[in-house]
PDB file of N, CA and C in Angstrom:
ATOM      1  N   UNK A   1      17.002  13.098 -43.058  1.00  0.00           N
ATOM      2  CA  UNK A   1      16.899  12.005 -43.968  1.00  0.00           C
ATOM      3  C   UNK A   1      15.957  10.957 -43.379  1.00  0.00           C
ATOM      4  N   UNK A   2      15.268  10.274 -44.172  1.00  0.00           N
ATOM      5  CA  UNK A   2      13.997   9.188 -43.721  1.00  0.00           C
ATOM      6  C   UNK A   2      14.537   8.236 -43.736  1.00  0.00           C
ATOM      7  N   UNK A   3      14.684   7.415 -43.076  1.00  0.00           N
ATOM      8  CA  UNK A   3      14.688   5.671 -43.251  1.00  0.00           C
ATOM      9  C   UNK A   3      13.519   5.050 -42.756  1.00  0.00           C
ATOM     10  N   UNK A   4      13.268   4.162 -43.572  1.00  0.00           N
ATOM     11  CA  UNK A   4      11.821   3.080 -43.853  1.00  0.00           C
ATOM     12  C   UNK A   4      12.495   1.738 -43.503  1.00  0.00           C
ATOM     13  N   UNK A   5      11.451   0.915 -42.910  1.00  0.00           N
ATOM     14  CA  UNK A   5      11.953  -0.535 -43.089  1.00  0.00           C
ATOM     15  C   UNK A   5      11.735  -1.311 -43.893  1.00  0.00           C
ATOM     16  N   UNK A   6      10.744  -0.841 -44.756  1.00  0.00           N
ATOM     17  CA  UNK A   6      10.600  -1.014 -46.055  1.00  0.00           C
ATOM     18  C   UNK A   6      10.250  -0.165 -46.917  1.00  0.00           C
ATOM     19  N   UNK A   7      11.102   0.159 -47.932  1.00  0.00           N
ATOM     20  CA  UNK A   7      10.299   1.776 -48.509  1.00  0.00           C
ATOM     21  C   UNK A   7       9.195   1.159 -48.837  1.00  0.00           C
ATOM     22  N   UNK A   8       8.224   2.727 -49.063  1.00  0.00           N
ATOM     23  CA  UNK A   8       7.246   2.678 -49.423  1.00  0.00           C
ATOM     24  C   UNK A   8       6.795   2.651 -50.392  1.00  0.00           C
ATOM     25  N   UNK A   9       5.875   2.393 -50.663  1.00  0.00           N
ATOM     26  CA  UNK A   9       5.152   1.733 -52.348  1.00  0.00           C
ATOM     27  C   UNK A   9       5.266   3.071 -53.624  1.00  0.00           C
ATOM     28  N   UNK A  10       5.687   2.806 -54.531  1.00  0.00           N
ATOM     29  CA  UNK A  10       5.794   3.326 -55.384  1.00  0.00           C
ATOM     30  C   UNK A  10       4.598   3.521 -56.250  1.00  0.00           C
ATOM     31  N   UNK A  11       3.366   2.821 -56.099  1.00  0.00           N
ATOM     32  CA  UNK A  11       2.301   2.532 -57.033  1.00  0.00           C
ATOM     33  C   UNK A  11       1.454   2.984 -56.173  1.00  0.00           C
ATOM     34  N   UNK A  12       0.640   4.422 -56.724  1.00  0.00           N
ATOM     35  CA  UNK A  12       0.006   4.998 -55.845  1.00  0.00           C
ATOM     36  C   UNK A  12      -1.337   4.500 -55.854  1.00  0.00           C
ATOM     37  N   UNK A  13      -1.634   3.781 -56.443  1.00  0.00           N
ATOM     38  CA  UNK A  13      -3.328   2.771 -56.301  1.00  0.00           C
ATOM     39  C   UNK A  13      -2.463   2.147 -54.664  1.00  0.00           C
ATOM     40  N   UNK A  14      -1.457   1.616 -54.546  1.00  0.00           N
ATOM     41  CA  UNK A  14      -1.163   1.190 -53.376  1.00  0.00           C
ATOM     42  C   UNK A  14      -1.046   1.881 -51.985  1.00  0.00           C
ATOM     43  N   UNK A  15      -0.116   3.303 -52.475  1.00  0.00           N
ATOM     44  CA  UNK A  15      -0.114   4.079 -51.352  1.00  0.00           C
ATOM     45  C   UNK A  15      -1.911   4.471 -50.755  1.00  0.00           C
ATOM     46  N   UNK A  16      -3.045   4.520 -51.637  1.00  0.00           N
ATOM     47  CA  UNK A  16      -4.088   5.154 -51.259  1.00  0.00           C
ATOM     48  C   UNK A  16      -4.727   4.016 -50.263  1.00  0.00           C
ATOM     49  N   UNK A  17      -4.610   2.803 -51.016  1.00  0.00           N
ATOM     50  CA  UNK A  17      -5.120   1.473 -50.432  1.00  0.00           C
ATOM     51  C   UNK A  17      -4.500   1.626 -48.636  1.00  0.00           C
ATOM     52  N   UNK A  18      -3.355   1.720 -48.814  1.00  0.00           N
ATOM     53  CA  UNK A  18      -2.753   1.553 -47.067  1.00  0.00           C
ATOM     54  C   UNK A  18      -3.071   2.856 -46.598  1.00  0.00           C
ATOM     55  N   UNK A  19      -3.470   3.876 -46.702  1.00  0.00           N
ATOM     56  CA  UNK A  19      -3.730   5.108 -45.691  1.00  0.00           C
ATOM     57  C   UNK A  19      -4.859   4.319 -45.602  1.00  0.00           C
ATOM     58  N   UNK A  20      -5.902   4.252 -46.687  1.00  0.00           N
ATOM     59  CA  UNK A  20      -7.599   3.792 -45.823  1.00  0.00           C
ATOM     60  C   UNK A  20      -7.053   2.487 -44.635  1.00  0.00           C
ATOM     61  N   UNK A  21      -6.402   1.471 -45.445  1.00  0.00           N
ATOM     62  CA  UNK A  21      -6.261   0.942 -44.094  1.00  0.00           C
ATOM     63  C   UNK A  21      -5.608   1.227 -43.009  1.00  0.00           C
ATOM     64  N   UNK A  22      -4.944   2.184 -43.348  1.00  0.00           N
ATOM     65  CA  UNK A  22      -4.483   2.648 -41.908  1.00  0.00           C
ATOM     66  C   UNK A  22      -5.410   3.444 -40.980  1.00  0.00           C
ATOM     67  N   UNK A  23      -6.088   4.348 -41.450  1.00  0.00           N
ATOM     68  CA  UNK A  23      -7.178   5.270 -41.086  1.00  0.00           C
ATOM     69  C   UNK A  23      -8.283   4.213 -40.285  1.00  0.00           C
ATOM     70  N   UNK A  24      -8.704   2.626 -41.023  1.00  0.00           N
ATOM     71  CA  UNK A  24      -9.557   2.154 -40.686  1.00  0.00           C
ATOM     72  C   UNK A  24      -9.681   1.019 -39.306  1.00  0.00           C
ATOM     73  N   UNK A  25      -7.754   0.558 -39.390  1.00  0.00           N
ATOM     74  CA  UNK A  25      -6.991   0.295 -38.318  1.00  0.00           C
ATOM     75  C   UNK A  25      -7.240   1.450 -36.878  1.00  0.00           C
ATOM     76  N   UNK A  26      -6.716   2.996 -37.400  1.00  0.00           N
ATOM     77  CA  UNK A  26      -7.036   3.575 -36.220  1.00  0.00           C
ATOM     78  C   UNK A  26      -8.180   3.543 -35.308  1.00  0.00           C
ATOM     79  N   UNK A  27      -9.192   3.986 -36.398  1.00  0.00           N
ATOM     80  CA  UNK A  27     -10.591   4.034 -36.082  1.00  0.00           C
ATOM     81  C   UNK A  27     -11.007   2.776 -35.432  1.00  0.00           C
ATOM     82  N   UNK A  28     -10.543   1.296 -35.836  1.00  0.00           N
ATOM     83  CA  UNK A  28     -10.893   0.292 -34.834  1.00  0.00           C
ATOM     84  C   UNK A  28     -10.658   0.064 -33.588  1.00  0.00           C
ATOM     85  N   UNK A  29      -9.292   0.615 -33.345  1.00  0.00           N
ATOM     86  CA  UNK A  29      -8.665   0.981 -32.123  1.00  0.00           C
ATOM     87  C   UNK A  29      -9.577   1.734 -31.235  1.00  0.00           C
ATOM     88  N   UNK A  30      -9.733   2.990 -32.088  1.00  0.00           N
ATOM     89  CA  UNK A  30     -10.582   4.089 -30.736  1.00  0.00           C
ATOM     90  C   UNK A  30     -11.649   3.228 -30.551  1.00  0.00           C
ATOM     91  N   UNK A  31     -13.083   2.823 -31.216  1.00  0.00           N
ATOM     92  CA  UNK A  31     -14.010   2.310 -30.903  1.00  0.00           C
ATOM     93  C   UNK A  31     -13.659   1.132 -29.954  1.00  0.00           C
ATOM     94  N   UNK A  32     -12.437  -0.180 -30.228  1.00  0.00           N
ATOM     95  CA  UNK A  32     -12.367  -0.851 -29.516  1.00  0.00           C
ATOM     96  C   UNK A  32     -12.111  -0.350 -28.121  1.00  0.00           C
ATOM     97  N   UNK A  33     -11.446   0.608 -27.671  1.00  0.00           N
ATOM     98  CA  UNK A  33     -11.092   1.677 -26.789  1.00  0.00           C
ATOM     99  C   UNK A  33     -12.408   2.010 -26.185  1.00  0.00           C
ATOM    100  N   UNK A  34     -13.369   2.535 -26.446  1.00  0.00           N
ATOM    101  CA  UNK A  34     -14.237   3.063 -26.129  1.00  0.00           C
ATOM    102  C   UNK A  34     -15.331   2.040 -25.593  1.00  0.00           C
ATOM    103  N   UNK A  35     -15.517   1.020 -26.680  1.00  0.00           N
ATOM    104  CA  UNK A  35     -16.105  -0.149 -26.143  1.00  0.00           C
ATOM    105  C   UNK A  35     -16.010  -0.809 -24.802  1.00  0.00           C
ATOM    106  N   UNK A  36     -14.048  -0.921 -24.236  1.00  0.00           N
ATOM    107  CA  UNK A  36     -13.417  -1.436 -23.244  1.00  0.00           C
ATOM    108  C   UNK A  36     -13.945  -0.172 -22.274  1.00  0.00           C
ATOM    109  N   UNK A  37     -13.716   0.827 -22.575  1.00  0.00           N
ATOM    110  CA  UNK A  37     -13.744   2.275 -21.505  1.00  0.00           C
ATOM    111  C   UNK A  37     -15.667   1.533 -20.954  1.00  0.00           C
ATOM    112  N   UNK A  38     -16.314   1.634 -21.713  1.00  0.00           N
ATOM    113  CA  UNK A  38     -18.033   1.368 -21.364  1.00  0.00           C
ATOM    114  C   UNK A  38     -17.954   0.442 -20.336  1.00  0.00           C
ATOM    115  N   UNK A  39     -17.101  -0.995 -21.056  1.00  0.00           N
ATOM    116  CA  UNK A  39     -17.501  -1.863 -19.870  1.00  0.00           C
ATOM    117  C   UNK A  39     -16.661  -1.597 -18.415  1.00  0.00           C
ATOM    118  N   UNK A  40     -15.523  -0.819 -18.720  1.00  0.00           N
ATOM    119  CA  UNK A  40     -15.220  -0.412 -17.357  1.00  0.00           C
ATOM    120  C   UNK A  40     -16.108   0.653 -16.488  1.00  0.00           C
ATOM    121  N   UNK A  41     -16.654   1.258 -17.484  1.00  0.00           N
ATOM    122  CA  UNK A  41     -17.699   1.948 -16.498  1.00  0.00           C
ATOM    123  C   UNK A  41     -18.934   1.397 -15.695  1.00  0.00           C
ATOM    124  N   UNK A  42     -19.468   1.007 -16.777  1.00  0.00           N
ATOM    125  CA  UNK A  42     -20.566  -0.198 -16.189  1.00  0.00           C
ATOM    126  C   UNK A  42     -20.304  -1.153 -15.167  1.00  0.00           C
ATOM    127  N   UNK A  43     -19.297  -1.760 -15.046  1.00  0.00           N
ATOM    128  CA  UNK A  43     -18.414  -2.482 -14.037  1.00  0.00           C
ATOM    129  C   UNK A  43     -18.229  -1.576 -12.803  1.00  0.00           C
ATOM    130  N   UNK A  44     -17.783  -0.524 -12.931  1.00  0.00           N
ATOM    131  CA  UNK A  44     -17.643   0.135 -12.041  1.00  0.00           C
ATOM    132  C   UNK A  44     -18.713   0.675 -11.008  1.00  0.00           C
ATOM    133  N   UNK A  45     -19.471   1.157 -12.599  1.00  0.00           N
ATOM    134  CA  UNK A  45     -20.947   1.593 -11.450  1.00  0.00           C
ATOM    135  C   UNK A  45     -21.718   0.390 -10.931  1.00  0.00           C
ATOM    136  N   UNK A  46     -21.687  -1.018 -11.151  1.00  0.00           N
ATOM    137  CA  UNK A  46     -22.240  -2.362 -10.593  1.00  0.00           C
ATOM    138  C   UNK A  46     -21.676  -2.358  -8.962  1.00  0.00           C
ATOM    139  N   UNK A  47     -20.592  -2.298  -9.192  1.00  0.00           N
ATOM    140  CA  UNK A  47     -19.465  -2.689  -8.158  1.00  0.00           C
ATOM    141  C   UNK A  47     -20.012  -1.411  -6.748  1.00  0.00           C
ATOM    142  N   UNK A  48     -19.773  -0.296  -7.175  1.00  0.00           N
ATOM    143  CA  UNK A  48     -19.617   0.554  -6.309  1.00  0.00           C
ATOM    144  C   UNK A  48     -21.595   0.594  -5.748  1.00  0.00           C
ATOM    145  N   UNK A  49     -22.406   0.478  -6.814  1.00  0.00           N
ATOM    146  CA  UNK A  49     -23.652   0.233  -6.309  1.00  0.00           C
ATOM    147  C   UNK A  49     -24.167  -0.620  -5.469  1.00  0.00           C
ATOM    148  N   UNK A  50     -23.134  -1.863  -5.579  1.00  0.00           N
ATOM    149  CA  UNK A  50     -23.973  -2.850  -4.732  1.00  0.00           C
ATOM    150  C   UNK A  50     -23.281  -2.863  -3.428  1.00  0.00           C
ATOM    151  N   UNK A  51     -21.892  -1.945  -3.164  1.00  0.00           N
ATOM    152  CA  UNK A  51     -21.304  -1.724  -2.118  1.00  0.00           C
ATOM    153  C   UNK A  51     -22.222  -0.904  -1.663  1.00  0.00           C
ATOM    154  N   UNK A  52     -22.684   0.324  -2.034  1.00  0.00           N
ATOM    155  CA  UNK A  52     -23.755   0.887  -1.443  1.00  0.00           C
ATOM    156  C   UNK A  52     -25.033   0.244  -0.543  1.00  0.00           C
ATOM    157  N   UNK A  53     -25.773  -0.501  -1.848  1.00  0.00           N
ATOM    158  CA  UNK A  53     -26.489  -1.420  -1.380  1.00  0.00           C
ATOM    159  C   UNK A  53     -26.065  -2.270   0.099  1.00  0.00           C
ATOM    160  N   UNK A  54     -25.220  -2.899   0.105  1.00  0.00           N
ATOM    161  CA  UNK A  54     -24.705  -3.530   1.202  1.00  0.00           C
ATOM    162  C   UNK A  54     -24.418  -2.874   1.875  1.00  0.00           C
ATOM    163  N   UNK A  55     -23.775  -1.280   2.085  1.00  0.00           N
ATOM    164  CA  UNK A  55     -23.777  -0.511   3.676  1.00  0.00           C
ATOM    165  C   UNK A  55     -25.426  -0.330   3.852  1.00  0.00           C
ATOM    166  N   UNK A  56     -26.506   0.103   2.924  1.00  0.00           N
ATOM    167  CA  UNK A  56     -27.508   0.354   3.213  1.00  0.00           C
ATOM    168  C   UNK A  56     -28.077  -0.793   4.217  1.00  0.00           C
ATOM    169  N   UNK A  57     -28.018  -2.060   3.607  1.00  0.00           N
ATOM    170  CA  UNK A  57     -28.648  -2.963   3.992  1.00  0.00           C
ATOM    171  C   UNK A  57     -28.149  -3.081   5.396  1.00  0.00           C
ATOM    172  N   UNK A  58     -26.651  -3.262   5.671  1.00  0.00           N
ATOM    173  CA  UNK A  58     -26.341  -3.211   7.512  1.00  0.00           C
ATOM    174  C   UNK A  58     -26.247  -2.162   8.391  1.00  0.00           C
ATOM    175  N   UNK A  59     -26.419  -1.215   7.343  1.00  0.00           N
ATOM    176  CA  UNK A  59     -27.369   0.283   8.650  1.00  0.00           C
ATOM    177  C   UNK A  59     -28.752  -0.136   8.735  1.00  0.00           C
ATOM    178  N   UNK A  60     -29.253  -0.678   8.044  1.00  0.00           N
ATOM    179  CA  UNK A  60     -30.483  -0.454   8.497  1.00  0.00           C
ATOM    180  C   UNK A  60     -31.149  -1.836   9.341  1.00  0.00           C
ATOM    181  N   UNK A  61     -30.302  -2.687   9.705  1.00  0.00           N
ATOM    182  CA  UNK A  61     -30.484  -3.386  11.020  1.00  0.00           C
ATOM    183  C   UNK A  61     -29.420  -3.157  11.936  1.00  0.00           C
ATOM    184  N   UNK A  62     -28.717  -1.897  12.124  1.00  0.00           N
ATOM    185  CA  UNK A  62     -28.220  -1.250  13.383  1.00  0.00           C
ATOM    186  C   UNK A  62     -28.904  -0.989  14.229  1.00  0.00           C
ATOM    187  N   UNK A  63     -28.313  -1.016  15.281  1.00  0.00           N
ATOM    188  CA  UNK A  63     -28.922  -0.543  16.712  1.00  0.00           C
ATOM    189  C   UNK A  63     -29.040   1.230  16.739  1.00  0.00           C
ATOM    190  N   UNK A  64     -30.152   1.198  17.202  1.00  0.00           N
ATOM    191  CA  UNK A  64     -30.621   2.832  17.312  1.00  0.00           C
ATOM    192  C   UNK A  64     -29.813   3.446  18.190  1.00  0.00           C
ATOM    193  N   UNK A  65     -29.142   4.829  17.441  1.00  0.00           N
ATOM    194  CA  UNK A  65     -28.534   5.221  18.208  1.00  0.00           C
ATOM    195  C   UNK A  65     -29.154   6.205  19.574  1.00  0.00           C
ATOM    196  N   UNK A  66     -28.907   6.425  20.930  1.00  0.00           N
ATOM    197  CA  UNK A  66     -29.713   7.287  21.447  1.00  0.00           C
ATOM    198  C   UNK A  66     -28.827   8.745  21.283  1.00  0.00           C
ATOM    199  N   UNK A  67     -29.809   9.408  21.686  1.00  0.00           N
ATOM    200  CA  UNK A  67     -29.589  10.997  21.120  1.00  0.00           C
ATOM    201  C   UNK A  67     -28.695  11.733  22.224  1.00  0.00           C
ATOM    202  N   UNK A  68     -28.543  11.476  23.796  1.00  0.00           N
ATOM    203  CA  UNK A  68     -28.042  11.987  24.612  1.00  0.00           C
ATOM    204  C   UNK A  68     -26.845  11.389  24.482  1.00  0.00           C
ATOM    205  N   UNK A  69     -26.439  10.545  24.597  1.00  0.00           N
ATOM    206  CA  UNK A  69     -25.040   9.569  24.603  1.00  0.00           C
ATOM    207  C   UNK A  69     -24.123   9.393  23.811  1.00  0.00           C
ATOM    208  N   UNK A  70     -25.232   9.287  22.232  1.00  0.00           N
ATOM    209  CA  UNK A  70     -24.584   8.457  20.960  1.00  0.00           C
ATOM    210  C   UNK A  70     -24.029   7.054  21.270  1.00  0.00           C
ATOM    211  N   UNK A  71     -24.538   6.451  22.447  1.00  0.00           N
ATOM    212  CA  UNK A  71     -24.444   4.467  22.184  1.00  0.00           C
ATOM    213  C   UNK A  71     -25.433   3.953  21.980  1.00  0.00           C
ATOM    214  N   UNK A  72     -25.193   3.802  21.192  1.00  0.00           N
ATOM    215  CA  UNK A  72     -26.484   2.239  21.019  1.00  0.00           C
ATOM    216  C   UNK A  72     -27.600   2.025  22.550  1.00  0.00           C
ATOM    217  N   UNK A  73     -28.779   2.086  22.227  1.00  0.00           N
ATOM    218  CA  UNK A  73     -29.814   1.756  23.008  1.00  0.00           C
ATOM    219  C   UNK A  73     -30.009   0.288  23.778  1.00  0.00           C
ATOM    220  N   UNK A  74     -28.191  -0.534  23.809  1.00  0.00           N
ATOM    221  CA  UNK A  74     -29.126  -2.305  24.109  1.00  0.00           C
ATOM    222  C   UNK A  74     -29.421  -2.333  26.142  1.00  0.00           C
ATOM    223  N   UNK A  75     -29.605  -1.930  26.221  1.00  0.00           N
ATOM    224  CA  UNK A  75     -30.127  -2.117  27.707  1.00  0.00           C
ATOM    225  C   UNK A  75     -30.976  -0.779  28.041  1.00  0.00           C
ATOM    226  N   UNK A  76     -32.332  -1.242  27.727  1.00  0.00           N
ATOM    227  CA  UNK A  76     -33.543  -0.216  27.590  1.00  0.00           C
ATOM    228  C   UNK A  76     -33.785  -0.280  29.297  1.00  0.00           C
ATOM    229  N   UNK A  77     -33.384  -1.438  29.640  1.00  0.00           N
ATOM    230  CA  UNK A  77     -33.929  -1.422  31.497  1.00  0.00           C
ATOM    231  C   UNK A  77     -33.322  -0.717  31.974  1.00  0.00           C
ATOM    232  N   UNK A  78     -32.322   0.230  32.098  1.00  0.00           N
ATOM    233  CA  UNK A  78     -31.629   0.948  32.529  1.00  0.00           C
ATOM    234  C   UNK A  78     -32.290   2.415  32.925  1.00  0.00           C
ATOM    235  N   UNK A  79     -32.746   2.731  34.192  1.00  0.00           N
ATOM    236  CA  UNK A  79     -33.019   4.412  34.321  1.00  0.00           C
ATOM    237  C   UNK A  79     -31.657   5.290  34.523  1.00  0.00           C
ATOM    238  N   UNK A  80     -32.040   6.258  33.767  1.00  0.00           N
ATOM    239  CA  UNK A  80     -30.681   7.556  33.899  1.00  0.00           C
ATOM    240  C   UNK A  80     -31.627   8.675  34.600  1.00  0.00           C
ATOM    241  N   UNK A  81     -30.652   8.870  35.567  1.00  0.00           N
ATOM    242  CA  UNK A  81     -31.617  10.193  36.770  1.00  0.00           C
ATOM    243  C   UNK A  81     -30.642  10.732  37.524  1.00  0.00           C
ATOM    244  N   UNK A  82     -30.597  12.278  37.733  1.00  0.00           N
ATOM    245  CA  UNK A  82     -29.912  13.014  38.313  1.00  0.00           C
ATOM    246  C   UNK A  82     -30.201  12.776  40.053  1.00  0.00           C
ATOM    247  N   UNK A  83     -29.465  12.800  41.030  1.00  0.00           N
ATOM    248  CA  UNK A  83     -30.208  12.641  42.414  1.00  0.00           C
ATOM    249  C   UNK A  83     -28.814  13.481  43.090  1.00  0.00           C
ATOM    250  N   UNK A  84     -29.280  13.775  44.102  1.00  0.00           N
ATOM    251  CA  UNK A  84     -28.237  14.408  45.533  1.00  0.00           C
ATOM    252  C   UNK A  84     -28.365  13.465  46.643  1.00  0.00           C
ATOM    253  N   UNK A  85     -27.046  13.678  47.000  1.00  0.00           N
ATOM    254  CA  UNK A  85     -26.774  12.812  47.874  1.00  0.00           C
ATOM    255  C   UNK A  85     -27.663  13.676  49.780  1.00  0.00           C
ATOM    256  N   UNK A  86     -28.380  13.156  50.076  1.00  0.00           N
ATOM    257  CA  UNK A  86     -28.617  13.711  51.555  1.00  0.00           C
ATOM    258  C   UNK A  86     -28.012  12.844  52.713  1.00  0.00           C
ATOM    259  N   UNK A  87     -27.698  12.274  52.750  1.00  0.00           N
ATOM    260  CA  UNK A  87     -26.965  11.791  53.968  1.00  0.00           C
ATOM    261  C   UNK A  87     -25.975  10.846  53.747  1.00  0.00           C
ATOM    262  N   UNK A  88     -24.743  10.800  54.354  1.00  0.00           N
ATOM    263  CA  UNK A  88     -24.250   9.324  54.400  1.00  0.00           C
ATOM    264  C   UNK A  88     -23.656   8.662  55.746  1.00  0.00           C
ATOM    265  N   UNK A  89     -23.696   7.604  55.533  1.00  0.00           N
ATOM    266  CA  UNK A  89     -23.868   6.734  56.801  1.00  0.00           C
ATOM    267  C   UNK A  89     -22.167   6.941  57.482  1.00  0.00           C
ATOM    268  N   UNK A  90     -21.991   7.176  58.375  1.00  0.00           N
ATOM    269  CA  UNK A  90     -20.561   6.961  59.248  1.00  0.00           C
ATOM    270  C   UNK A  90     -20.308   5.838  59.738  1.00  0.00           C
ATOM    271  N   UNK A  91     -19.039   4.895  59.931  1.00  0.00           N
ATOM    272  CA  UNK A  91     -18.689   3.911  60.537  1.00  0.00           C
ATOM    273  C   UNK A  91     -17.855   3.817  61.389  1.00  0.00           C
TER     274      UNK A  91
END
């Protein structure tokens, strides 16, 4: 059995009138939907781009890494050299 909270219209010029608006209600929904979905995308891809942007930008005034070590190059005065020990002094 149906219960309505208000029955429904008896005058079918009326019933036709409320499906279009109902149909035209839905349809505003999805587009409004879709509209909101865009700007979350667009938002999204802003956001996550300029995070990009910004790791790009502070790698690329990092310190060079060196290739034997992997630390950072800041003390270039430094010689690295293999040697043997030949003598040591007794006391």
């Amino acid at each position: 059995m149906r219960y309505y909270i208000s029955a429904p219209p008896m005058n079918p010029l009326l019933r036709v009138f409320s499906a279009v608006l109902g149909l035209l209600v839905l349809a505003g929904a999805f587009f409004f939907g879709l509209i909101v979905l865009g700007i979350l995308l667009v938002a999204g891809l802003v956001f996550g781009l300029s995070f990009w942007l910004r790791g790009w930008w502070l790698r690329r005034g990092a310190p060079v890494q060196s290739e034997r070590t992997g630390k950072p190059d800041e003390n270039r005065d430094i010689l690295d050299a293999e040697y043997t020990v030949v003598s040591r002094r007794r006391e």
